[in-house]
C-alpha atoms as a PDB file:
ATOM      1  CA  UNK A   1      34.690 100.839  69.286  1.00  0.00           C
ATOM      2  CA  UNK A   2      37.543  99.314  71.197  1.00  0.00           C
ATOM      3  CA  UNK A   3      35.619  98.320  74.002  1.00  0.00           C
ATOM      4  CA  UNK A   4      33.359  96.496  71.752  1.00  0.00           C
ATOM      5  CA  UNK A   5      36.250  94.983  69.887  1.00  0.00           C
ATOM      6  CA  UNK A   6      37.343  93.774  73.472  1.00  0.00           C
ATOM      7  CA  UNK A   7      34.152  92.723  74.704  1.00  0.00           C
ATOM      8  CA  UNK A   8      33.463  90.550  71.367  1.00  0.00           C
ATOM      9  CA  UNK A   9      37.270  88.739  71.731  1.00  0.00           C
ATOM     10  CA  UNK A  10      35.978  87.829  75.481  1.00  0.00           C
ATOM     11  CA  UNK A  11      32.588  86.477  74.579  1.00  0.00           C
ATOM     12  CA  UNK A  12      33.604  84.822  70.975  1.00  0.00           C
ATOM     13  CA  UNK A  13      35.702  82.319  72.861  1.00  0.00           C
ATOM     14  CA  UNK A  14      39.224  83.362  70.815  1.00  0.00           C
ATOM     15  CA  UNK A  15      41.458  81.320  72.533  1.00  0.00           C
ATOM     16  CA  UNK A  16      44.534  84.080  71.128  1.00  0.00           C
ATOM     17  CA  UNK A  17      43.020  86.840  73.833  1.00  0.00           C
ATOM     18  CA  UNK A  18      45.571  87.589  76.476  1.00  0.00           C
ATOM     19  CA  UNK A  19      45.940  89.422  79.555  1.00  0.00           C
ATOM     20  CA  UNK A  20      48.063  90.935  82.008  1.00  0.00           C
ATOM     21  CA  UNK A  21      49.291  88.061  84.558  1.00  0.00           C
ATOM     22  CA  UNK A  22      48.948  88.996  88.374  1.00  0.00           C
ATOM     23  CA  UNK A  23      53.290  88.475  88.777  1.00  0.00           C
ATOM     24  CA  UNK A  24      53.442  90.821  85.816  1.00  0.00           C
ATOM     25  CA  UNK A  25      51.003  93.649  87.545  1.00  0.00           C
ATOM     26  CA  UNK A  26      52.645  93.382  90.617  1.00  0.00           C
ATOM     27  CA  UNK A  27      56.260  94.001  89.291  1.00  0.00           C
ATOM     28  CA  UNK A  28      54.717  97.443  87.880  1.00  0.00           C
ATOM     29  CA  UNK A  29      53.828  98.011  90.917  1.00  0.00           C
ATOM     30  CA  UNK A  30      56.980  97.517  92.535  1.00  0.00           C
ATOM     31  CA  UNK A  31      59.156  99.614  89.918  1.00  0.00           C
ATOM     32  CA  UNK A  32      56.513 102.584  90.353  1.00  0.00           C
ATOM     33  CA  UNK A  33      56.716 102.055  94.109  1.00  0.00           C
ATOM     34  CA  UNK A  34      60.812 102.165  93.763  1.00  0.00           C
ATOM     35  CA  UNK A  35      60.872 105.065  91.440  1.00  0.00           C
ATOM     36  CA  UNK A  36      58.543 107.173  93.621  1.00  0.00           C
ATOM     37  CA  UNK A  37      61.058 106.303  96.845  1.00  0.00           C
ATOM     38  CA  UNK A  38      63.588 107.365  95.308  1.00  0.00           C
ATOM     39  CA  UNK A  39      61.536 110.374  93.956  1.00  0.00           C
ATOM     40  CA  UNK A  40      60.899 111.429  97.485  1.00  0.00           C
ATOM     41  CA  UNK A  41      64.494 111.362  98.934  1.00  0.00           C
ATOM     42  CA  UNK A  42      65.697 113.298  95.588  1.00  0.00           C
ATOM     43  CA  UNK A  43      62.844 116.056  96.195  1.00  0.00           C
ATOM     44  CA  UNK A  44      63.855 116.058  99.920  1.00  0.00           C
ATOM     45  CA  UNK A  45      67.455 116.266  99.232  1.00  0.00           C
ATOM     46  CA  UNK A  46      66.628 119.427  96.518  1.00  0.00           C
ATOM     47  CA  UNK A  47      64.340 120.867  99.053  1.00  0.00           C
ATOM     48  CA  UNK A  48      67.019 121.349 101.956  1.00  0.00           C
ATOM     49  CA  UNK A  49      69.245 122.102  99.487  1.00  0.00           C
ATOM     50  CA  UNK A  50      67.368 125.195  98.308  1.00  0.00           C
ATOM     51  CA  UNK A  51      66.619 126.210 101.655  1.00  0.00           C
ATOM     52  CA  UNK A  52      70.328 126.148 102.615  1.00  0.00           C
ATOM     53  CA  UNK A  53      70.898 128.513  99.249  1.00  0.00           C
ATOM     54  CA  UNK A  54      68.405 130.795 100.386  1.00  0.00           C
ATOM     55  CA  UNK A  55      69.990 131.375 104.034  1.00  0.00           C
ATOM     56  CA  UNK A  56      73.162 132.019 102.737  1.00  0.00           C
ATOM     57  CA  UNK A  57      72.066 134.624 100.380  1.00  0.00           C
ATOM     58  CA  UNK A  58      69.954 136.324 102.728  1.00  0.00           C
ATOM     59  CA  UNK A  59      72.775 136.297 104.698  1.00  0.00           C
ATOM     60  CA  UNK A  60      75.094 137.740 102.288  1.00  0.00           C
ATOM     61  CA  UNK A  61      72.211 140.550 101.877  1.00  0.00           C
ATOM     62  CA  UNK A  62      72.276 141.962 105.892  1.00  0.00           C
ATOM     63  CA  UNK A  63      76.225 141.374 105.318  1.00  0.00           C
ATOM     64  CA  UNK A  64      75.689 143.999 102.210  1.00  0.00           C
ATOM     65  CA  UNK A  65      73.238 146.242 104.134  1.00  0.00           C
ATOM     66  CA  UNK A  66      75.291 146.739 107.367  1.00  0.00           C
ATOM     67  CA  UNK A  67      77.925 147.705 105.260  1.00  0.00           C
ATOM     68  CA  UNK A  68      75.681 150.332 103.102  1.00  0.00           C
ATOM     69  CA  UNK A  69      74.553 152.016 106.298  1.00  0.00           C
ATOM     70  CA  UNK A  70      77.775 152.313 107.923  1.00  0.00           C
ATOM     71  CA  UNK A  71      79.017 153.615 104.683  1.00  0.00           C
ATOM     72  CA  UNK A  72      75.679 155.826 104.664  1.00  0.00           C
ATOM     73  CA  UNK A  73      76.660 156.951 108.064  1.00  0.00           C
ATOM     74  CA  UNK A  74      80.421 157.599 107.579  1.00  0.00           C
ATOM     75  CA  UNK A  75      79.016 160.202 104.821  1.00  0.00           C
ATOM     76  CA  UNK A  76      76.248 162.159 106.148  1.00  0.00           C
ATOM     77  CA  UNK A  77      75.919 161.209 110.158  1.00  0.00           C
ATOM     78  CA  UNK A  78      72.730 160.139 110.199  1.00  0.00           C
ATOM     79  CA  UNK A  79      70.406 157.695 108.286  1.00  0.00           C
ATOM     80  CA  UNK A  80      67.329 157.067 107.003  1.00  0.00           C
ATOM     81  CA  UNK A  81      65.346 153.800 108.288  1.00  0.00           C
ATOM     82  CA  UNK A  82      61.652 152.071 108.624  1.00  0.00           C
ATOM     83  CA  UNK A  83      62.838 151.381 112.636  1.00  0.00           C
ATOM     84  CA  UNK A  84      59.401 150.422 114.131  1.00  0.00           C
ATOM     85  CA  UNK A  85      58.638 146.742 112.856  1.00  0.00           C
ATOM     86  CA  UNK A  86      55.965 146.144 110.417  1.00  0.00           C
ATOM     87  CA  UNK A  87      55.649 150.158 109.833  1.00  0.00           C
ATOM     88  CA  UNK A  88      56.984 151.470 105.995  1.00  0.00           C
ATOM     89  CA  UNK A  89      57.679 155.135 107.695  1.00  0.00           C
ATOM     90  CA  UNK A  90      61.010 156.013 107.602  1.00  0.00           C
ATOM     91  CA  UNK A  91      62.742 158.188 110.448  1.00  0.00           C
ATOM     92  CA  UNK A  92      65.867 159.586 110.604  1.00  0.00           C
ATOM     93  CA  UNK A  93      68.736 158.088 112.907  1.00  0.00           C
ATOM     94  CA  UNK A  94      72.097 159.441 114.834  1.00  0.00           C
ATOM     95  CA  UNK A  95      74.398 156.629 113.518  1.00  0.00           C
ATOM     96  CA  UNK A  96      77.047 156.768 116.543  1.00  0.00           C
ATOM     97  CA  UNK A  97      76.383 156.809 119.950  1.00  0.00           C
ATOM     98  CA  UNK A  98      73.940 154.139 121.060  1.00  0.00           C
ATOM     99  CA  UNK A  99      75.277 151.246 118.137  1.00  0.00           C
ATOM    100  CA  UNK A 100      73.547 148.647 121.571  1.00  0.00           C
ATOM    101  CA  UNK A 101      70.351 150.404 119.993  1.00  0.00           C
ATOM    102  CA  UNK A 102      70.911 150.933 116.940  1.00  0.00           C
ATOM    103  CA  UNK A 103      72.040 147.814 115.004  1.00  0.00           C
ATOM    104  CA  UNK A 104      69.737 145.144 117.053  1.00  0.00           C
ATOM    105  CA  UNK A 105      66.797 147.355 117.229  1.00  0.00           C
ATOM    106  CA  UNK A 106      66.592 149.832 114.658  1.00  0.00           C
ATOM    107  CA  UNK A 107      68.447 148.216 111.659  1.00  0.00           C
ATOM    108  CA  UNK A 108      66.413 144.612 112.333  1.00  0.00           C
ATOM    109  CA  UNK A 109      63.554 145.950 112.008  1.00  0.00           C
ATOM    110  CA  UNK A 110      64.535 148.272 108.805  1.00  0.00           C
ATOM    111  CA  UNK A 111      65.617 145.219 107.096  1.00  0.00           C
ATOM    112  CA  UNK A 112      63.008 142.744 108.068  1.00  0.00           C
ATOM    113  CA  UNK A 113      60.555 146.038 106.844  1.00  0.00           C
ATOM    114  CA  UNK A 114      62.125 145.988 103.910  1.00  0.00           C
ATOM    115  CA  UNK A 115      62.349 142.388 102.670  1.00  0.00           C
ATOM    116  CA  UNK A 116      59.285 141.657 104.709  1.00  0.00           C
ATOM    117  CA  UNK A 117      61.170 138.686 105.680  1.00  0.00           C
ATOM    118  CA  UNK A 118      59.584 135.325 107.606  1.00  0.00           C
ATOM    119  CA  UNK A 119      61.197 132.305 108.063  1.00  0.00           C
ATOM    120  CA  UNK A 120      58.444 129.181 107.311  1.00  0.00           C
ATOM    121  CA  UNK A 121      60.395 127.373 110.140  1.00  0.00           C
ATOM    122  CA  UNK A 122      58.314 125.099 111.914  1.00  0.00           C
ATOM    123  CA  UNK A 123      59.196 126.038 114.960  1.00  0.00           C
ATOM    124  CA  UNK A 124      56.693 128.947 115.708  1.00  0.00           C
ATOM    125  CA  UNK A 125      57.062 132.638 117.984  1.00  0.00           C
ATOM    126  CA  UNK A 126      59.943 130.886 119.905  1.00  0.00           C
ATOM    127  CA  UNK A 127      61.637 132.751 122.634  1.00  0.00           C
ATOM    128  CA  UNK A 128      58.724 135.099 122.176  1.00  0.00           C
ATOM    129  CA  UNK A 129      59.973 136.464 119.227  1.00  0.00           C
ATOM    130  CA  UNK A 130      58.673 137.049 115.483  1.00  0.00           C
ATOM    131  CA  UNK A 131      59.430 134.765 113.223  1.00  0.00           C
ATOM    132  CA  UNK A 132      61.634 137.281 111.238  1.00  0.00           C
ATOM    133  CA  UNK A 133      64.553 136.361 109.606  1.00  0.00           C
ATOM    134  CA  UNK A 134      66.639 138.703 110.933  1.00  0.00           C
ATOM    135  CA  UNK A 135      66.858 138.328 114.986  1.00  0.00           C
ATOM    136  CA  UNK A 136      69.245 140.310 117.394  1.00  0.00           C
ATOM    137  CA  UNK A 137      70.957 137.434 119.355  1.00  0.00           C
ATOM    138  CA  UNK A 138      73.161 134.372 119.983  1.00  0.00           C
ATOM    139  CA  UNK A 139      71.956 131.323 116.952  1.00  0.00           C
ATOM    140  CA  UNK A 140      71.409 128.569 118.909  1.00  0.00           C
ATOM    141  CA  UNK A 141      71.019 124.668 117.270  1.00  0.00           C
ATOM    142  CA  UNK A 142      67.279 124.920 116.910  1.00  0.00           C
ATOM    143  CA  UNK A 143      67.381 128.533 114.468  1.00  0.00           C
ATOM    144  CA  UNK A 144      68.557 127.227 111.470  1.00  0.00           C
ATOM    145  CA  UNK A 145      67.609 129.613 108.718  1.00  0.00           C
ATOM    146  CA  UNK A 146      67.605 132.778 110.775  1.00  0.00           C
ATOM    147  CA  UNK A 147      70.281 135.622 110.439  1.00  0.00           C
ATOM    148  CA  UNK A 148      71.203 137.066 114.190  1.00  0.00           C
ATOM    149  CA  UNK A 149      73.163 140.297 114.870  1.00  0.00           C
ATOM    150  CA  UNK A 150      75.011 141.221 117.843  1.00  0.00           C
ATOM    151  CA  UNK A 151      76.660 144.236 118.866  1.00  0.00           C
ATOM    152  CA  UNK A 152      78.913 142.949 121.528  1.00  0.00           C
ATOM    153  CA  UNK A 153      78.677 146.128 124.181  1.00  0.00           C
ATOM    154  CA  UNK A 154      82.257 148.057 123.906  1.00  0.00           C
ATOM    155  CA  UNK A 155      84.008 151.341 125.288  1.00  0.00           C
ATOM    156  CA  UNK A 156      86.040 151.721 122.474  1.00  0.00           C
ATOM    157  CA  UNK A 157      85.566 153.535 119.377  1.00  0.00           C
ATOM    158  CA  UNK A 158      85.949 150.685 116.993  1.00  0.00           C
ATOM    159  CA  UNK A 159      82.555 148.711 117.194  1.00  0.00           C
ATOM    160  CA  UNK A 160      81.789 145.057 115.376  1.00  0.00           C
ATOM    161  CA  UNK A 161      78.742 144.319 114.231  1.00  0.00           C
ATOM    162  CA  UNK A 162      78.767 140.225 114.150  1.00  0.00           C
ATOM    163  CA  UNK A 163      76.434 138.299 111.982  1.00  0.00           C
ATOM    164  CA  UNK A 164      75.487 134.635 112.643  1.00  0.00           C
ATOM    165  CA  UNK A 165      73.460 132.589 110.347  1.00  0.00           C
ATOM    166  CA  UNK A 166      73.058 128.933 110.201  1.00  0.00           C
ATOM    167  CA  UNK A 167      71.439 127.219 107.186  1.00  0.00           C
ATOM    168  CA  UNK A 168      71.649 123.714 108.507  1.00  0.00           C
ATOM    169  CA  UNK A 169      71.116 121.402 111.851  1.00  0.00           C
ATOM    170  CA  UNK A 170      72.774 121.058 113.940  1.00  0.00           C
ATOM    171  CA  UNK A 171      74.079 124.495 114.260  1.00  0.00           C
ATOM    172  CA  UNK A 172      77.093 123.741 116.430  1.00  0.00           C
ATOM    173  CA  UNK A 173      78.630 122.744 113.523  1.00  0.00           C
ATOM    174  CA  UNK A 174      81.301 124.603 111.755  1.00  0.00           C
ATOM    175  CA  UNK A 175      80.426 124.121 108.616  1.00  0.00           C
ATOM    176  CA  UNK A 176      76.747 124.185 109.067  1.00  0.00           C
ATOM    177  CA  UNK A 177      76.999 127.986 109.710  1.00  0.00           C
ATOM    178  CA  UNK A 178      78.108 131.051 107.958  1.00  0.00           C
ATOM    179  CA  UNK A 179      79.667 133.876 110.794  1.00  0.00           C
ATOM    180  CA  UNK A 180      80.725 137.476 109.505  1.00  0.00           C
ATOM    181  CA  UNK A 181      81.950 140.679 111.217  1.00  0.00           C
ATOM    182  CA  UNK A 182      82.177 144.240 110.028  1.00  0.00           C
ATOM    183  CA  UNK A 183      83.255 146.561 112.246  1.00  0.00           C
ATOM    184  CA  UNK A 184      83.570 150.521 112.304  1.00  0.00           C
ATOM    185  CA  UNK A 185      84.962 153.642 114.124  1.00  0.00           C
ATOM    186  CA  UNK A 186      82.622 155.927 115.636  1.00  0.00           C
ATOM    187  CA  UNK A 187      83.601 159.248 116.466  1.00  0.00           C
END
């Protein structure tokens, strides 16, 4: 019906029919081009920004967990984890004695088990490693949004258990990157 109504103001010669001018299509165009730009760089900006939130927390969550198992171990001695990667068997651990073993071996893979944690970083198997979240290791600029645990080796009883994450590049950057230490005394 409206087509036809449109079709017979075309043909019937009504000088009163009007269209859209070429200057006033193109400055539609133009204010939907803007408004997507800026649509973009606001979706970007949220984007990063929820990755950064994401980093921290799973940071704050290994934080948590060392601190449950040392806790677990200060109790009973020994602990339960899922210590070979991608395996949900648990075996029980000696807490003290080997912490080199322990912490960067046994608990990364327990944790990355248990979250089933991957990182949907671009950069892919680097170092020859699993794109886990949580890595034993030195951060370095390229890892942003990886959590890395080191056991610095020690003779003494206290032991630190350091945890480096950074959630944005460069990593060199003090406020780019979140750094926490717990440490414990083993007997």
């Amino acid at each position: 019906m409206i087509i036809q109504t449109l079709r017979n103001m075309k043909h019937s010669g009504n000088k009163n029919f009007r269209a859209f001018t070429l200057i006033e299509l193109l400055v539609v165009v133009a204010i939907i081009g803007i408004l997507s730009a800026v649509g973009v760089v606001a979706y970007n900006g949220y984007t990063s920004s929820a990755n950064a939130s994401v980093t921290k927390s799973n940071h704050k969550i290994v934080v948590k967990e060392v601190k449950l198992v040392i806790t677990n171990c200060e109790i009973g001695g020994t602990v339960q984890l899922m210590s070979t990667l991608n395996s949900k068997n648990y075996s029980s651990h000696t807490c003290y004695g080997n912490v080199q073993a322990f912490f960067p071996e046994y608990f990364k893979n327990h944790i990355n088990n248990m979250m089933d944690w991957s990182n949907s970083s671009s950069i892919s198997n680097w170092n020859g490693k699993n794109m886990y979240v949580l890595q034993e290791g030195n951060m370095s600029n390229t890892h942003a949004g990886f959590v890395f645990l080191q056991v610095p080796s020690n003779s003494n009883r206290e032991v630190w258990v350091n945890m480096f994450t950074c959630f944005k590049s460069p990593c060199n950057k003090a406020e780019n990157r979140i750094e926490d230490q717990v440490s414990f005394y083993q007997w």
